[in-house]
C-alpha atoms as a PDB file:
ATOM      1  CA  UNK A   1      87.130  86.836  80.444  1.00  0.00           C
ATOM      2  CA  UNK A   2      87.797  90.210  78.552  1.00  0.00           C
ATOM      3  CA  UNK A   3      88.512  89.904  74.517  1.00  0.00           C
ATOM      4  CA  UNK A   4      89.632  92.081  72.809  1.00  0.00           C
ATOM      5  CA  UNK A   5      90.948  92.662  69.001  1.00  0.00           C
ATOM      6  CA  UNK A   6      94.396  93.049  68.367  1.00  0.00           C
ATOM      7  CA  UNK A   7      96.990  93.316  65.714  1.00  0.00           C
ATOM      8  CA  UNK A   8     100.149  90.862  65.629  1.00  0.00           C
ATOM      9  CA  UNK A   9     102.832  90.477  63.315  1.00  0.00           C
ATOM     10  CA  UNK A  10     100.793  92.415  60.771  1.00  0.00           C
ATOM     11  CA  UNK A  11      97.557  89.976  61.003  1.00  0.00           C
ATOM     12  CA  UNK A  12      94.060  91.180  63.567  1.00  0.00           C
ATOM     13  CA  UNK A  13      93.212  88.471  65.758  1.00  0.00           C
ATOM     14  CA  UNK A  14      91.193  87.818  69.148  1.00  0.00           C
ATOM     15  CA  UNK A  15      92.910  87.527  71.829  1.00  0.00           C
ATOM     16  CA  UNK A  16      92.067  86.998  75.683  1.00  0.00           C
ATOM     17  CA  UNK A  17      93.378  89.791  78.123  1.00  0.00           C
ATOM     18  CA  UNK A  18      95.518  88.587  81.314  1.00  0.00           C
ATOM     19  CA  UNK A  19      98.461  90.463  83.622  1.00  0.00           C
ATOM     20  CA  UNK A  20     100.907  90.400  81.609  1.00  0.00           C
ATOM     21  CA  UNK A  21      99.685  91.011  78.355  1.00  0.00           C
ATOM     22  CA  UNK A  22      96.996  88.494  76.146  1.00  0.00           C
ATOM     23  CA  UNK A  23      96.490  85.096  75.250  1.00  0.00           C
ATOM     24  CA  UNK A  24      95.617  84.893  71.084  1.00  0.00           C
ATOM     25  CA  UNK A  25      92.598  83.306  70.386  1.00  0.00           C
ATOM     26  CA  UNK A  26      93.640  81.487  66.660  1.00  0.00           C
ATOM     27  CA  UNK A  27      91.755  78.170  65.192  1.00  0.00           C
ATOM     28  CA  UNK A  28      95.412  76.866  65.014  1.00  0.00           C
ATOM     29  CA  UNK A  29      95.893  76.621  69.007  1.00  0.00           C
ATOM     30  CA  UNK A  30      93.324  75.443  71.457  1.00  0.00           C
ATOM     31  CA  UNK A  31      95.138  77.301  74.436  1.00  0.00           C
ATOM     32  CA  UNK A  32      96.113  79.794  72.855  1.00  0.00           C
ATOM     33  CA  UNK A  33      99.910  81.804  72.166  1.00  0.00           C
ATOM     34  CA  UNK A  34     100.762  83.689  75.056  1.00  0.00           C
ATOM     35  CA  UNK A  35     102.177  87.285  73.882  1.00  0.00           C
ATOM     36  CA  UNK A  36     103.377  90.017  75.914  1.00  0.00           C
ATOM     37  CA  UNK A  37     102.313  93.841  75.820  1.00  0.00           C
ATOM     38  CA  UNK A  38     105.010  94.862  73.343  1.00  0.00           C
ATOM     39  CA  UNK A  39     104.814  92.300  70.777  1.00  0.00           C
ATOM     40  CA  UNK A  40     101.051  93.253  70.170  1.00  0.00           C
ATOM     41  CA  UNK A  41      98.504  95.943  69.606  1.00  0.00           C
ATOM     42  CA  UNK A  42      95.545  96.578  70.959  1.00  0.00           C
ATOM     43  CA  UNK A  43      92.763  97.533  68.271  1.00  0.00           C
ATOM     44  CA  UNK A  44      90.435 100.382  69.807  1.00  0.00           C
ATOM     45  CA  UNK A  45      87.389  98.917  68.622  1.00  0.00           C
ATOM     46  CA  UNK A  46      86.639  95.193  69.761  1.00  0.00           C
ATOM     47  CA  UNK A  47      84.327  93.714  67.473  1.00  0.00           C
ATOM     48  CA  UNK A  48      83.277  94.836  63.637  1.00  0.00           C
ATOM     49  CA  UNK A  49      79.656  94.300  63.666  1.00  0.00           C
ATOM     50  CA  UNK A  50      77.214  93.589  60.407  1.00  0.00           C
ATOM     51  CA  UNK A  51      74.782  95.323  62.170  1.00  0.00           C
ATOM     52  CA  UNK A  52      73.880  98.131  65.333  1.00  0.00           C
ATOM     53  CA  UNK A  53      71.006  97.620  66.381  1.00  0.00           C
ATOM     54  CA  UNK A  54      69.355  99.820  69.251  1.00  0.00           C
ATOM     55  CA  UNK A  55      66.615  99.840  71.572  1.00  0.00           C
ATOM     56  CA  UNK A  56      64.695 103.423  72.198  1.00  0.00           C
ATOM     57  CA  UNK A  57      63.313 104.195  75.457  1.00  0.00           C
ATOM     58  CA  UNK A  58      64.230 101.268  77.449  1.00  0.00           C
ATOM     59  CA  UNK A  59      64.451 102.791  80.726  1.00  0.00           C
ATOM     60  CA  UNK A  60      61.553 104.269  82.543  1.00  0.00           C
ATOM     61  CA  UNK A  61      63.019 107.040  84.190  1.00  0.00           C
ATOM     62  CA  UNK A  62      64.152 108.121  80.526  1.00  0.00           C
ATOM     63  CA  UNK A  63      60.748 107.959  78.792  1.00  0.00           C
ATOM     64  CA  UNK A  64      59.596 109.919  81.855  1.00  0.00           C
ATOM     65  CA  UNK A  65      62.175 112.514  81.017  1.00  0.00           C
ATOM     66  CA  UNK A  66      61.295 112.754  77.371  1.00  0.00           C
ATOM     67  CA  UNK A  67      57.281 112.995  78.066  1.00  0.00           C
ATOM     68  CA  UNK A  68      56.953 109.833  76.733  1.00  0.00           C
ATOM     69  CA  UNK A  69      54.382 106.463  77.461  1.00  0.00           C
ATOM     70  CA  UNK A  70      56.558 103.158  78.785  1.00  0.00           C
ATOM     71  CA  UNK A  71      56.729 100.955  75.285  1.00  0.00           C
ATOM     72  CA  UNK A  72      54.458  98.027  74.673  1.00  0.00           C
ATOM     73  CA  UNK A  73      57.115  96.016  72.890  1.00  0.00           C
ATOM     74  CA  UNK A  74      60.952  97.487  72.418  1.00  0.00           C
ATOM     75  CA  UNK A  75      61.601 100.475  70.068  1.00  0.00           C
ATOM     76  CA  UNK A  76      64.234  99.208  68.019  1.00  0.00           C
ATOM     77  CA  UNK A  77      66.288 101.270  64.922  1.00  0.00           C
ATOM     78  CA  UNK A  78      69.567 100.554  63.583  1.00  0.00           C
ATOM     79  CA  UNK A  79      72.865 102.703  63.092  1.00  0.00           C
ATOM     80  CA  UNK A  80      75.404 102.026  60.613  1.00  0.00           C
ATOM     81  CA  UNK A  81      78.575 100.209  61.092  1.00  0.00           C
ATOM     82  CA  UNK A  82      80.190 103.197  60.047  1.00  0.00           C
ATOM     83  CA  UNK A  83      79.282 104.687  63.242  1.00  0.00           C
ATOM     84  CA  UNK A  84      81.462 102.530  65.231  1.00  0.00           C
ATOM     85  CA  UNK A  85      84.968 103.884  67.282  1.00  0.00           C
ATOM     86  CA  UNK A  86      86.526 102.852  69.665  1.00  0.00           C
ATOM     87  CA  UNK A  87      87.722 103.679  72.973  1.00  0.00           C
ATOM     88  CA  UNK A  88      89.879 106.356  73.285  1.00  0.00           C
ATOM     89  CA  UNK A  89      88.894 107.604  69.891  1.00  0.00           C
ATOM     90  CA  UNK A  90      87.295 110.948  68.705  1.00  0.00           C
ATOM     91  CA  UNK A  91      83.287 111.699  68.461  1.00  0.00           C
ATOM     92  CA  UNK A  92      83.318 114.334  65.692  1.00  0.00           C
ATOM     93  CA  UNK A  93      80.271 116.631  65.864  1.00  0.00           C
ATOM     94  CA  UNK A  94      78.970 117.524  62.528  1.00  0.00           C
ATOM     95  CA  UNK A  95      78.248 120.955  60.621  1.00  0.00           C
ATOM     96  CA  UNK A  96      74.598 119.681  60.635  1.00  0.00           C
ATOM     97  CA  UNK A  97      73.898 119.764  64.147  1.00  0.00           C
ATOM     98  CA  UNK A  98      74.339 122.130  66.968  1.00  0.00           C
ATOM     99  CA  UNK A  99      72.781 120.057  69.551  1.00  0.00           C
ATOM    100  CA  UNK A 100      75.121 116.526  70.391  1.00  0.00           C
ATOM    101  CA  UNK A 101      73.732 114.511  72.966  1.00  0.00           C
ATOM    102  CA  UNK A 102      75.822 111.736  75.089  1.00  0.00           C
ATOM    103  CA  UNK A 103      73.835 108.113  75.525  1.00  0.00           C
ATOM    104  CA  UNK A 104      75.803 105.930  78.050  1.00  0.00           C
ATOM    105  CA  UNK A 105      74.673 102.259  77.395  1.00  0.00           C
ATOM    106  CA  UNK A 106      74.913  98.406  77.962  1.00  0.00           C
ATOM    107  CA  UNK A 107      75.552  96.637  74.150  1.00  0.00           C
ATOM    108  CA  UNK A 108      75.725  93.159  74.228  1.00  0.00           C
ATOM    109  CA  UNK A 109      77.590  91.275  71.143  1.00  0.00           C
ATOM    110  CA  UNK A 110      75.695  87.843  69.346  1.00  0.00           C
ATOM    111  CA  UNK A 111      78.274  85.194  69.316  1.00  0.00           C
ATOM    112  CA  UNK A 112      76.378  82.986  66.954  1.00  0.00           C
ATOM    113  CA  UNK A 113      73.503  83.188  64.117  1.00  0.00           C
ATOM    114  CA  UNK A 114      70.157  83.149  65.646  1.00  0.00           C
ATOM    115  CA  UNK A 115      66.795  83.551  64.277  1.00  0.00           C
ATOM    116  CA  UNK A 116      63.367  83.110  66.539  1.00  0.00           C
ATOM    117  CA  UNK A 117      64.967  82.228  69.570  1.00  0.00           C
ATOM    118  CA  UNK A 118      63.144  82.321  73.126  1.00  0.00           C
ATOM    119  CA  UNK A 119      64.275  84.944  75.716  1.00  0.00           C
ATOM    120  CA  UNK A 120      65.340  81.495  77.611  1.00  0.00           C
ATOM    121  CA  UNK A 121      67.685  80.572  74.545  1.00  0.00           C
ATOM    122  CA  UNK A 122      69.201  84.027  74.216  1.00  0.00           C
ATOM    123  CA  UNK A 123      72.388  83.507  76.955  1.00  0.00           C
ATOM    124  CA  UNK A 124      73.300  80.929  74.550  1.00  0.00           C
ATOM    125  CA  UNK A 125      74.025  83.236  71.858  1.00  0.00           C
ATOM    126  CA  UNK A 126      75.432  86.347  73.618  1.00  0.00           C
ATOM    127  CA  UNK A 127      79.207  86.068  73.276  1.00  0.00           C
ATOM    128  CA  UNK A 128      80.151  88.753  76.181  1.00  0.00           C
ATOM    129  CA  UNK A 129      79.178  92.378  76.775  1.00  0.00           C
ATOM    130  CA  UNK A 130      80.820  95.899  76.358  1.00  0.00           C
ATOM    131  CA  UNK A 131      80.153  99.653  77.228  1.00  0.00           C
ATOM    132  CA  UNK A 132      78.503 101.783  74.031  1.00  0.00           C
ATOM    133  CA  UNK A 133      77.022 105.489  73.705  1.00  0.00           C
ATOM    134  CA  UNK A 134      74.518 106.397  71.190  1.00  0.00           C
ATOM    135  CA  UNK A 135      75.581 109.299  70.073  1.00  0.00           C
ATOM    136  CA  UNK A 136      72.284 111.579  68.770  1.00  0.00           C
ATOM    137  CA  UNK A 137      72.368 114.814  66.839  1.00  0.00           C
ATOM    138  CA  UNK A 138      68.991 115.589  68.703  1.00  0.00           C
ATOM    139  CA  UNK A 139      68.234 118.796  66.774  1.00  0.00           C
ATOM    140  CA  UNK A 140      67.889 116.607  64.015  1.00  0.00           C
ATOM    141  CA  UNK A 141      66.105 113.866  65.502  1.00  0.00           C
ATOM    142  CA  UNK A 142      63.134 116.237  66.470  1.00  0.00           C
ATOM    143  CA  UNK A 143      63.451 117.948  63.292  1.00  0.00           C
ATOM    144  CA  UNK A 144      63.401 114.663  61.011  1.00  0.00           C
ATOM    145  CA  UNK A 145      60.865 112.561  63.554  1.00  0.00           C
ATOM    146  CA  UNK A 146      63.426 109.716  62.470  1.00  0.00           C
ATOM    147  CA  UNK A 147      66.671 108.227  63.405  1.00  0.00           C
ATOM    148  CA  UNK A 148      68.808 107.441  60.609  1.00  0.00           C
ATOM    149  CA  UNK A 149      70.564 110.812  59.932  1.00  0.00           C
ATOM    150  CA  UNK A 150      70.366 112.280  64.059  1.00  0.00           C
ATOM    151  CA  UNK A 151      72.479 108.828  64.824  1.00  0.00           C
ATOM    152  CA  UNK A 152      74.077 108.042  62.067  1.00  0.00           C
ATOM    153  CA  UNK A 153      76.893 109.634  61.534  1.00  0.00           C
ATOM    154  CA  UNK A 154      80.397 108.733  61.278  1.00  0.00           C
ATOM    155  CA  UNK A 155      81.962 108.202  64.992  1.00  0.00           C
ATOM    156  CA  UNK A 156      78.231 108.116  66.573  1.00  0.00           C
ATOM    157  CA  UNK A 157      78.710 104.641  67.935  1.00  0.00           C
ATOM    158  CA  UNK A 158      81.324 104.159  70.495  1.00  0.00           C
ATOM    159  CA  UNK A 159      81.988 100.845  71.459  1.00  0.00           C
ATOM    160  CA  UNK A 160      84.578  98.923  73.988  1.00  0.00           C
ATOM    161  CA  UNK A 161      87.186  99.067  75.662  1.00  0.00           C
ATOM    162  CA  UNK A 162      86.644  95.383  75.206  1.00  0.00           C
ATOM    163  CA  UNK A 163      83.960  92.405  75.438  1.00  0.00           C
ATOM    164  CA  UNK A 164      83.525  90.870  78.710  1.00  0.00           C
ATOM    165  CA  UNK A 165      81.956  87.256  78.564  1.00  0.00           C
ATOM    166  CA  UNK A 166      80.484  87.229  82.129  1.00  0.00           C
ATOM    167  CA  UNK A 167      78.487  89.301  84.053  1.00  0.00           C
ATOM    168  CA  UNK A 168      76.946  89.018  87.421  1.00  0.00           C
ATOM    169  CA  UNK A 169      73.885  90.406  88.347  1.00  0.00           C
ATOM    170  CA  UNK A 170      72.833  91.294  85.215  1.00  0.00           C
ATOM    171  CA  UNK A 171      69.501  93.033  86.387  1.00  0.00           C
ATOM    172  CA  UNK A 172      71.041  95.505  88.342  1.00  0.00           C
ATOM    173  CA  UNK A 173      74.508  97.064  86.999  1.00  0.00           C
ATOM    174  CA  UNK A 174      75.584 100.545  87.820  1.00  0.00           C
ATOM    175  CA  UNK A 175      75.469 102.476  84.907  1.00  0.00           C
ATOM    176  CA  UNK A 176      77.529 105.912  84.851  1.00  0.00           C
ATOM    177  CA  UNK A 177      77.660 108.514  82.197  1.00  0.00           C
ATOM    178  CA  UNK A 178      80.269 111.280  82.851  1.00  0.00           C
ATOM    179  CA  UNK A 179      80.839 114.665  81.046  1.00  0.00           C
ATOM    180  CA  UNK A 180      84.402 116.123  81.854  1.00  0.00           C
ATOM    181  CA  UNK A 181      84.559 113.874  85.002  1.00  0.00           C
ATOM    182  CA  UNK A 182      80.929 115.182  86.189  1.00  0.00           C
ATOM    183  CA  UNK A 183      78.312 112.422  86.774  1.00  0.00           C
ATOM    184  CA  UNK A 184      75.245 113.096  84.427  1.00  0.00           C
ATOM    185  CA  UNK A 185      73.783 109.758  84.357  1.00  0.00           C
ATOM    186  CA  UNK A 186      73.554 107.540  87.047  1.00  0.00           C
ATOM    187  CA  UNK A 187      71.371 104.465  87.220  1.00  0.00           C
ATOM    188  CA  UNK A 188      70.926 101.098  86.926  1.00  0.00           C
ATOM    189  CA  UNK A 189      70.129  98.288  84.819  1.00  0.00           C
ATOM    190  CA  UNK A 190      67.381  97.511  87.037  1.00  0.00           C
ATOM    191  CA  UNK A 191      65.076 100.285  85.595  1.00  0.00           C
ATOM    192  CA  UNK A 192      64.915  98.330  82.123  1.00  0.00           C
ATOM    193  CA  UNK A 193      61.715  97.850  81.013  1.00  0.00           C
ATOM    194  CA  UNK A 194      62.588  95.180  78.460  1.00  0.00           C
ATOM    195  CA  UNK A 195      66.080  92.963  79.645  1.00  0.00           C
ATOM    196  CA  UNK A 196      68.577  92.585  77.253  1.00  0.00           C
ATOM    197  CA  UNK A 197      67.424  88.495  77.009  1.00  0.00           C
ATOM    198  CA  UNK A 198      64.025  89.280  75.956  1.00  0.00           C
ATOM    199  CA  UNK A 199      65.448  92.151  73.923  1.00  0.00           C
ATOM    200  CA  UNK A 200      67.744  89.938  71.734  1.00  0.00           C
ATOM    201  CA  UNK A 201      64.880  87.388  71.374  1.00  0.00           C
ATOM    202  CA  UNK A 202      62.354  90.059  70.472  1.00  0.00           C
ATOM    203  CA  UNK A 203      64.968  91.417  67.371  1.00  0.00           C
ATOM    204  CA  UNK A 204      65.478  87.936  66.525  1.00  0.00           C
ATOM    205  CA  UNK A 205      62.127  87.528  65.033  1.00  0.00           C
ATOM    206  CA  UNK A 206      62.322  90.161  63.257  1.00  0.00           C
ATOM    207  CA  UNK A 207      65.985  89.964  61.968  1.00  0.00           C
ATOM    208  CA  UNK A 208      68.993  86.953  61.732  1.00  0.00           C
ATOM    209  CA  UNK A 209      71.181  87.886  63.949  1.00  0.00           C
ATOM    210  CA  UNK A 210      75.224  87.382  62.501  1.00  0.00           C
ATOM    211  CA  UNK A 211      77.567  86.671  64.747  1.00  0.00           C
ATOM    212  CA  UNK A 212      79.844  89.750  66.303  1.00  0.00           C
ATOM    213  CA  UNK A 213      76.027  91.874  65.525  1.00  0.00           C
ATOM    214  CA  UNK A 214      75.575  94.401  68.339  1.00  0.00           C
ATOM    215  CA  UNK A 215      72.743  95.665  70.437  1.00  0.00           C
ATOM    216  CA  UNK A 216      72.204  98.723  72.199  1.00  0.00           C
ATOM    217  CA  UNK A 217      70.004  98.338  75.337  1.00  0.00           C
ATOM    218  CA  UNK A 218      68.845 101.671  75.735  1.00  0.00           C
ATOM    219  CA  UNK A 219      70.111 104.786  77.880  1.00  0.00           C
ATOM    220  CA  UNK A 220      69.251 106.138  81.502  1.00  0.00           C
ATOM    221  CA  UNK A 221      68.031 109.745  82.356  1.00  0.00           C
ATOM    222  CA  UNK A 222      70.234 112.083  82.511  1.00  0.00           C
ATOM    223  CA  UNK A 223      71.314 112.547  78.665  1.00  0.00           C
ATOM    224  CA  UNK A 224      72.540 115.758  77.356  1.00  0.00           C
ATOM    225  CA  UNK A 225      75.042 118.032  75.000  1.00  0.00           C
ATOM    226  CA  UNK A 226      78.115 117.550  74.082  1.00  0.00           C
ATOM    227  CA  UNK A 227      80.732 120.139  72.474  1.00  0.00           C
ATOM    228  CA  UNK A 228      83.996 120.050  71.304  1.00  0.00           C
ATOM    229  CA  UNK A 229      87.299 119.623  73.695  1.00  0.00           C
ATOM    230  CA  UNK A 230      84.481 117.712  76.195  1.00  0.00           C
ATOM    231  CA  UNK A 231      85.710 114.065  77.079  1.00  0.00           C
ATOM    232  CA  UNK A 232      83.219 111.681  77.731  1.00  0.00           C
ATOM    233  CA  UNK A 233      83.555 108.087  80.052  1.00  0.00           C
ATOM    234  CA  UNK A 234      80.519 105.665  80.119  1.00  0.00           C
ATOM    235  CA  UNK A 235      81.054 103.113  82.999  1.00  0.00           C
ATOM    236  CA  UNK A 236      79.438  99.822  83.756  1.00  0.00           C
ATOM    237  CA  UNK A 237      79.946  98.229  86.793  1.00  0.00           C
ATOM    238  CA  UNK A 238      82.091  94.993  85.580  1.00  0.00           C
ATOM    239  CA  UNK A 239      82.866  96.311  82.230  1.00  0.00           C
ATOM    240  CA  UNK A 240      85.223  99.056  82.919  1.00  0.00           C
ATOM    241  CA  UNK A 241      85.165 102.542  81.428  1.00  0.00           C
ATOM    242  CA  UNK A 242      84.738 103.702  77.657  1.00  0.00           C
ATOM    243  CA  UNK A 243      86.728 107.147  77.398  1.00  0.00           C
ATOM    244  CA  UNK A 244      85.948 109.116  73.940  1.00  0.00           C
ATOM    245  CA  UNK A 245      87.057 112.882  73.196  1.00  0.00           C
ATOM    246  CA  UNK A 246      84.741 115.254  71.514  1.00  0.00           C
ATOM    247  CA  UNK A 247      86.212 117.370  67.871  1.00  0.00           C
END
């Protein structure tokens, strides 16, 4: 099942995608109303998270490209909310920076509050999955040695093109990064070090977790510039393809 957020009749709702157009997810229907393409919107960004939270370093081919040691125990920062877009939206590269780097990843959205839950528990509160890139001013990130202003900034989080409830074969997804419709990253899930179950566990006991909160799993090898008029597509096998343009 793909959701999606949509505007109708001048009110956002859920809604449920299907062939010929979406089915609204509303507390006042248990099915559902049943709208067609034109008499709705679809809203770029599917879910309006409290809080990004992202795992560094969670592949082992990447940590081998950046000289670094596999982690002990996930790497974990946080972006702002503010960073979100949504697909088909603009990645604006700041005055700050002159060095941009793409970050294809898996994000997986909380569906419910959760605090100290097992990696066993975590399926239970994971309300789908979506397609994200981490967007990284990496000039500043070596020149700071921290996160917050290198990924940070407005239109630095991607997210969509919607949240897809079921996945199979979760351990090994294809994972595709491309850069003006050249493959730079290409891997798989399966090179994790940390899955995104005992990821989500791990942040919840450190954090409560809100529902529609979003985690970043971490990116392949294979990362690298962007600059403006560049168009960027992270695709995930099952989640379908998050297309951005670069300003």
């Amino acid at each position: 099942m793909r959701i999606v957020r949509l505007r109708y009749e001048g009110n956002i709702y859920f809604g449920v995608l299907n062939d010929s157009g979406v089915r609204l997810l509303s507390p006042e229907s248990e099915t559902g109303l049943k709208l067609t393409w034109n008499q709705v919107s679809i809203l770029a960004q599917p879910v309006l998270p409290g809080k990004l939270i992202c795992v560094g370093m969670n592949y082992r081919a990447h940590a081998i490209e950046m000289g670094s040691k596999l982690p002990e125990e996930p790497l974990i920062f946080l972006k702002p909310p503010s960073a979100i877009i949504g697909n088909k939206e603009s990645i604006v590269c700041p005055k700050q920076s002159n060095n941009v780097h793409y970050e294809g990843e898996l994000a997986l959205v909380v569906s419910q509050r959760c605090r100290n839950i097992s990696k066993e528990q975590a399926k239970d509160f994971i309300l789908g999955w979506t397609c994200a890139n981490d967007i990284t001013a990496r000039d500043l990130q070596k020149k700071d040695g921290l996160y917050a202003r290198a990924k940070g900034f407005d239109t630095f989080c991607p997210i969509g093109p919607w949240i897809e409830t079921s996945l199979n074969d979760l351990g090994n997804l294809s994972l595709k990064t491309l850069l003006n419709g050249q493959i730079k990253q290409d891997s798989s899930t399966s090179d994790m070090i940390f899955d995104p179950y005992y990821i989500l566990s791990f942040i919840s006991g450190i954090m409560t977790l809100e529902p529609g909160d979003v985690v970043l799993t971490g990116t392949p090898p294979g990362i690298g510039a962007i600059s403006p008029g560049d168009v960027v597509q992270v695709e995930i096998e099952g989640l379908g393809c998050l297309i951005n343009y670069v300003v």
